[in-house]
C-alpha atoms as a PDB file:
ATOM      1  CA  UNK A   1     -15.519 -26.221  -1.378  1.00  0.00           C
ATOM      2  CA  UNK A   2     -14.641 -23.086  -2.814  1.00  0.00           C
ATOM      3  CA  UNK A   3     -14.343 -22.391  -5.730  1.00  0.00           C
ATOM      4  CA  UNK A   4     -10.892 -22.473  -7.666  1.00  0.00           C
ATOM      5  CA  UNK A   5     -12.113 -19.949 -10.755  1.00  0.00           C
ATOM      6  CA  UNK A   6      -9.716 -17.053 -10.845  1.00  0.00           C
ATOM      7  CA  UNK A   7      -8.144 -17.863  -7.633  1.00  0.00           C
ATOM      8  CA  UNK A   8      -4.933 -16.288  -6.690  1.00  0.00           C
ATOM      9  CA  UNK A   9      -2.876 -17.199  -3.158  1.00  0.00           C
ATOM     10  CA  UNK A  10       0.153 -14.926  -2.672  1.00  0.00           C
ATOM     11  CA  UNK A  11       2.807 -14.926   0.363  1.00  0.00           C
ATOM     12  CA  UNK A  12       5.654 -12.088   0.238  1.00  0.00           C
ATOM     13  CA  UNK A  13       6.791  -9.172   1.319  1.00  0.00           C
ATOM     14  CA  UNK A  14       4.614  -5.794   1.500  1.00  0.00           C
ATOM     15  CA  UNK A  15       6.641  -3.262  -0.868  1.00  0.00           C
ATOM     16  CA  UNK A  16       5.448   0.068   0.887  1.00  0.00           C
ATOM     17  CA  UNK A  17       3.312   1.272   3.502  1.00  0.00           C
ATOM     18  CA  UNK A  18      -0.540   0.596   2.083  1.00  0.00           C
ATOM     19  CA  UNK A  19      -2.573   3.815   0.715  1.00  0.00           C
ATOM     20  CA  UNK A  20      -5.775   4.051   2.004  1.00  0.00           C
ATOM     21  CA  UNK A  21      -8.184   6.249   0.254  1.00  0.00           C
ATOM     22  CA  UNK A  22     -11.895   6.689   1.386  1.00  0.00           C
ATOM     23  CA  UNK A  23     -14.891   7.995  -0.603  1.00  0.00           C
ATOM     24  CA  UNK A  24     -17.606  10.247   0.013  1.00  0.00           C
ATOM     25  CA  UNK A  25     -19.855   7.371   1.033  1.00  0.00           C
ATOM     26  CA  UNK A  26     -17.700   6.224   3.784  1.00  0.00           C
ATOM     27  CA  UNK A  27     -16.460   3.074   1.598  1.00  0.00           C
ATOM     28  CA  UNK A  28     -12.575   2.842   1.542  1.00  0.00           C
ATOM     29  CA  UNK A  29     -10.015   0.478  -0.007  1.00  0.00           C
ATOM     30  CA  UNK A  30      -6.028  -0.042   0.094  1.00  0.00           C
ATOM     31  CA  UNK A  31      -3.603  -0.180  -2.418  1.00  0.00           C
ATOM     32  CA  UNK A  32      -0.307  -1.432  -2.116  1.00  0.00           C
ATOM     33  CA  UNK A  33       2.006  -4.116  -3.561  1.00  0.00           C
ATOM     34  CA  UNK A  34       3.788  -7.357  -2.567  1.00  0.00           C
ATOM     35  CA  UNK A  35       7.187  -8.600  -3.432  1.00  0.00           C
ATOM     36  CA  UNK A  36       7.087 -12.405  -4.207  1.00  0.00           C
ATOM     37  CA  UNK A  37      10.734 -14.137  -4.977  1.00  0.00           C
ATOM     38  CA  UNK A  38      12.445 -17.159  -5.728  1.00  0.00           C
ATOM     39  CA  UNK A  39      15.707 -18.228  -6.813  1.00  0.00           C
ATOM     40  CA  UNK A  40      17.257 -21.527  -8.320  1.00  0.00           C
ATOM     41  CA  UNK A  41      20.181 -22.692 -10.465  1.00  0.00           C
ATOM     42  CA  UNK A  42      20.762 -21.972 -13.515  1.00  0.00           C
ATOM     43  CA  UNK A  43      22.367 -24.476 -15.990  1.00  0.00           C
ATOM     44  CA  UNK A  44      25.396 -23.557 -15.318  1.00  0.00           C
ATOM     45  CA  UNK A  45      24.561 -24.071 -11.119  1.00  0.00           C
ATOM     46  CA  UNK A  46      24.698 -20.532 -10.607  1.00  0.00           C
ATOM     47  CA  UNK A  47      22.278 -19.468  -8.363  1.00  0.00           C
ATOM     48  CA  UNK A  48      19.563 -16.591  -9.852  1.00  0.00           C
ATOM     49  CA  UNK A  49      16.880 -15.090  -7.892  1.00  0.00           C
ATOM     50  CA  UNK A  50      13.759 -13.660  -9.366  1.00  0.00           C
ATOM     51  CA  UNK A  51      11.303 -11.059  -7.785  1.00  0.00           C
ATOM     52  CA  UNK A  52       7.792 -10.237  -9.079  1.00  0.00           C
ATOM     53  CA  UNK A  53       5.773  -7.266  -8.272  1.00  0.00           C
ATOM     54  CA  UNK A  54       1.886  -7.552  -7.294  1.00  0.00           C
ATOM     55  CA  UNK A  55      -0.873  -4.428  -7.389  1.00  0.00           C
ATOM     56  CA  UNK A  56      -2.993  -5.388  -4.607  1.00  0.00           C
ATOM     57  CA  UNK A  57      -6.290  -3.792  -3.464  1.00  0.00           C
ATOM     58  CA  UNK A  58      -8.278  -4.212  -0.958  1.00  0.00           C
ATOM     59  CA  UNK A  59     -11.801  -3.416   0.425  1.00  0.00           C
ATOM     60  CA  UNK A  60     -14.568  -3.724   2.852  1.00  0.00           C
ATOM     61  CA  UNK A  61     -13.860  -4.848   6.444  1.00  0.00           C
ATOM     62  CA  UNK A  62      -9.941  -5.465   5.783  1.00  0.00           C
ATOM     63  CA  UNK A  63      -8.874  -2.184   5.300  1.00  0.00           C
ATOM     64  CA  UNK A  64      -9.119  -1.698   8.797  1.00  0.00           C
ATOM     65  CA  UNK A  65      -6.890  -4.463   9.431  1.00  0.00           C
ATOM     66  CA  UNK A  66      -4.167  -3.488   7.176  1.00  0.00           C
ATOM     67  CA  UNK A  67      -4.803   0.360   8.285  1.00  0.00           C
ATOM     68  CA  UNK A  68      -3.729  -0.773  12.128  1.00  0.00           C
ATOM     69  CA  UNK A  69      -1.148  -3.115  11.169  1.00  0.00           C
ATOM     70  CA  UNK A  70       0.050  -3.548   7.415  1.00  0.00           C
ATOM     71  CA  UNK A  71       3.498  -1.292   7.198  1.00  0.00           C
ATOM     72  CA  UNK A  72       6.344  -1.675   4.445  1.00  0.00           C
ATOM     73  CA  UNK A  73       8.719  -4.887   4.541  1.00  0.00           C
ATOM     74  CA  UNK A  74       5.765  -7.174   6.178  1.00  0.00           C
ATOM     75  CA  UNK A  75       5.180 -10.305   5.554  1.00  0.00           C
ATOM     76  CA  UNK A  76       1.901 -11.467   4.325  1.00  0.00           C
ATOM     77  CA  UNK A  77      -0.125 -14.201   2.638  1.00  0.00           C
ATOM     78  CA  UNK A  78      -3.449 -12.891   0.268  1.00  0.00           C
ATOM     79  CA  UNK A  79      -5.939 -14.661  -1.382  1.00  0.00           C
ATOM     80  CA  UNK A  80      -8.291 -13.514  -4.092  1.00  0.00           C
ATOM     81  CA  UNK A  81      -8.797 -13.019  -7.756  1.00  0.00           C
ATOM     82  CA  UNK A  82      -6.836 -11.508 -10.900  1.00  0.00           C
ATOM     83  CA  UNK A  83      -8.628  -8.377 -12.595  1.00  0.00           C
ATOM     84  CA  UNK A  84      -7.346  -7.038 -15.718  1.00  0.00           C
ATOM     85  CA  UNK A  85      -8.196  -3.364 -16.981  1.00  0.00           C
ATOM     86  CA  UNK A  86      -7.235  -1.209 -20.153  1.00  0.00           C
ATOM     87  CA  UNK A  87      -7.816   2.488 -20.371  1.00  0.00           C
ATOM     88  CA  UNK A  88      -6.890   5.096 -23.021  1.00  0.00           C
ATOM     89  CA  UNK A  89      -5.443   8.673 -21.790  1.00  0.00           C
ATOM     90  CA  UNK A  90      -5.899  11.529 -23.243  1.00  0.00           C
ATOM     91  CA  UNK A  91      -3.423  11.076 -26.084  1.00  0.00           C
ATOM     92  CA  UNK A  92      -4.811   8.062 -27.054  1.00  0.00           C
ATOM     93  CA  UNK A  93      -1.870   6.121 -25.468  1.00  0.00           C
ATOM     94  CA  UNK A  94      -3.469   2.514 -24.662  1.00  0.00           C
ATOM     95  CA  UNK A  95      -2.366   1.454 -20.742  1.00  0.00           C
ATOM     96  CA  UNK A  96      -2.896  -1.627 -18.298  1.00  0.00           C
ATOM     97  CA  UNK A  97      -3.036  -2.542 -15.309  1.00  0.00           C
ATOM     98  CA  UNK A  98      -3.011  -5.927 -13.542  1.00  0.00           C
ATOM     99  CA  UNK A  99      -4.308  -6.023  -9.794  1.00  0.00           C
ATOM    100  CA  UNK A 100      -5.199  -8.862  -7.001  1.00  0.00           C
ATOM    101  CA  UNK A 101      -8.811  -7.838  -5.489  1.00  0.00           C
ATOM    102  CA  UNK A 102      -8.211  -9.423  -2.488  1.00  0.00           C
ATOM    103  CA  UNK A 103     -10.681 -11.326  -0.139  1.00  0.00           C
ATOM    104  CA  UNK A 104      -8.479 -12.796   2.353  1.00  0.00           C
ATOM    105  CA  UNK A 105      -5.288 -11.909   4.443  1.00  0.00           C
ATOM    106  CA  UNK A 106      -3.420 -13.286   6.716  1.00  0.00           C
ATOM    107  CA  UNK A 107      -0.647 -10.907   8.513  1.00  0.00           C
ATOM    108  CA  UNK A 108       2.874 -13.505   8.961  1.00  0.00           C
ATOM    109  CA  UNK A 109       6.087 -13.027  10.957  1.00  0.00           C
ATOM    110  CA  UNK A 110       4.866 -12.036  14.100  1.00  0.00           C
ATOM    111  CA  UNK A 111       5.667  -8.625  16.150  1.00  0.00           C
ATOM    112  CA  UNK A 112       8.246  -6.425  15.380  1.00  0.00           C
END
C-alpha cells in the first residue's frame, strides 16, 4: 500500500500553458498551476463558488508527457506531495512559496 504521508490528489483545471525549463545536465521540469473549485450554499441558500490556486512542478519522465499534451484550460488529476520553502531577497523581505512535486498524472476530458 502506499504510503499516505504527505500525500496530495488534485483534479482541476490547468491555469496556463506549462513552462518547461531544462538544465545544463539534460534534467528538465514543468511548472504550472491548477485551478481546483467548488461551490455550495451559503446560509442564506445562496449559492458561492470558491477557486483555489495550486504551484505544481513536475520532473523526470512526465515532463515529456505534459510537454506533448498539457495546454491551458485542461483538465487533469495529480498526485504527489506538499513542499513548503522560505527564502529572503535581497532586502531582507521574508517570501514563500507552496508547491505540489508531483509523481503522478493523469490527463482527463479527452481530445479537443
Amino acid at each position: 500500500m502506499k504510503t499516505l504521508r504527505n500525500s496530495v490528489t488534485l483534479i482541476g483545471r490547468v491555469g496556463q500553458d506549462p513552462k518547461i525549463v531544462t538544465f545544463e545536465n539534460g534534467g528538465s521540469i514543468a511548472k504550472f498551476s491548477l485551478a481546483t473549485d467548488e461551490s455550495y450554499k451559503n446560509k442564506e441558500g445562496v449559492k458561492v463558488e470558491n477557486t483555489q490556486w495550486h504551484n505544481l512542478v513536475i520532473s523526470n519522465g512526465l515532463v515529456k508527457v505534459v510537454e506533448g499534451y498539457v495546454k491551458k484550460g485542461n483538465e487533469i488529476c495529480v498526485e504527489g506531495k506538499i513542499s513548503y520553502n522560505n527564502w529572503e531577497d535581497k532586502e531582507g523581505q521574508k517570501h514563500y512559496t507552496t508547491e505540489i512535486l508531483v509523481n503522478e498524472l493523469l490527463l482527463l476530458g479527452g481530445k479537443k
